[in-house]
Protein backbone atom coordinates (compact mmCIF):
# COMPACT_ATOMS: atom_id res chain seq x y z
CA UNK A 1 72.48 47.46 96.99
CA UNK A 2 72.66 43.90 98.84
CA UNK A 3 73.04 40.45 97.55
CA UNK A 4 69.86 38.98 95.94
CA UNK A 5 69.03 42.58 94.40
CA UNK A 6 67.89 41.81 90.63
CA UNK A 7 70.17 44.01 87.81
CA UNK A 8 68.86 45.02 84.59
CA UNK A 9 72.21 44.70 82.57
CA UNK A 10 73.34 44.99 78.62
CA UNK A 11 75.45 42.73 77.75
CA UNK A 12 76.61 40.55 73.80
CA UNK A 13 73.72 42.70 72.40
CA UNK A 14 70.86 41.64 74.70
CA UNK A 15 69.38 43.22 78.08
CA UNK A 16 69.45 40.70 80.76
CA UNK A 17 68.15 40.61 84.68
CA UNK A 18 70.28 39.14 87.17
CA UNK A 19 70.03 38.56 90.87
CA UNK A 20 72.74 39.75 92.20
CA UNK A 21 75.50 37.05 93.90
CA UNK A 22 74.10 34.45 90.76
CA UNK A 23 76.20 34.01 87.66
CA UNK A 24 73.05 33.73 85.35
CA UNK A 25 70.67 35.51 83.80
CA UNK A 26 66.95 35.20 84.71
CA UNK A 27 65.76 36.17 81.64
CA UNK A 28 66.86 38.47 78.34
CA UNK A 29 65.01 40.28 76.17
CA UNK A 30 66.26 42.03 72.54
CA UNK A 31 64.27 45.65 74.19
CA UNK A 32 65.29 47.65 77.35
CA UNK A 33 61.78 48.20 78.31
CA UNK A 34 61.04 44.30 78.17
CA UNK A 35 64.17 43.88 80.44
CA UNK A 36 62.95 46.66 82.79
CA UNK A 37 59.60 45.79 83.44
CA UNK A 38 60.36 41.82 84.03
CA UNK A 39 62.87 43.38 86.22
CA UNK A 40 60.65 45.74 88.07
CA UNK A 41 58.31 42.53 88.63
CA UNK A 42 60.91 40.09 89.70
CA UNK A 43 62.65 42.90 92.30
CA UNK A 44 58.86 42.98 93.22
CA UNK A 45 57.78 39.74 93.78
CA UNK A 46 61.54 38.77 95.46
CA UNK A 47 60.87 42.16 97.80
CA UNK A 48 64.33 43.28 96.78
CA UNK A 49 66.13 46.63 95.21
CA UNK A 50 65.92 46.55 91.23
CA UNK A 51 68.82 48.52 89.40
CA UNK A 52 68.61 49.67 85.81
CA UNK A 53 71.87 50.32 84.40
CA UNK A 54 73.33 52.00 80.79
CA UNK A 55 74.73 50.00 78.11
CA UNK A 56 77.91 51.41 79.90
CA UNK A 57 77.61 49.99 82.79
CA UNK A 58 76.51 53.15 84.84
CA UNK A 59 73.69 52.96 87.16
CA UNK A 60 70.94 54.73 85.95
CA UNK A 61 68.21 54.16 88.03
CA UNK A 62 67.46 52.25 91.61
CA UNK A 63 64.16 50.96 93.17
CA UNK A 64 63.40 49.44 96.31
CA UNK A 65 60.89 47.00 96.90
CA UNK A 66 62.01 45.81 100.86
CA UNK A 67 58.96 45.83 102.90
CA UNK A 68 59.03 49.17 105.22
CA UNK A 69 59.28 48.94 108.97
CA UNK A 70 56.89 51.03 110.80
CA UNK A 71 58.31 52.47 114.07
CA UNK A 72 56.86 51.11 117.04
CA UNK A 73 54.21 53.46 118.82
């Protein structure tokens, strides 16, 4: 994935999204599914690839969200 992709992450016992190349977390939640969906969104609204990974670190999902370029005619 590229730089400014957001990361659903677990990490000290909370799931946390963070754009990638940043040090911080955008946001945390105590549930997966909270951290997922504000995830999902951000990735969204940022038009950038969202991946979901385990509690070990493993990627377990990847979405992208880049607008599509439709081939010239």
């Amino acid at each position: 994935m590229a730089e400014g992709d957001v990361h659903t992450v677990y990490e000290d016992g909370l799931w946390k999204n963070r754009v990638e190349g940043g040090t911080r977390a955008s946001n945390t939640s105590p549930r997966r599914v909270d951290a997922v969906v504000a995830g999902r969104q951000a990735a969204k609204k940022r038009h950038v690839g969202h991946v979901v990974h385990t509690p070990d670190g493993d990627i377990e999902s990847e979405r992208d969200y880049r607008p599509r370029s439709h081939p010239a005619r």
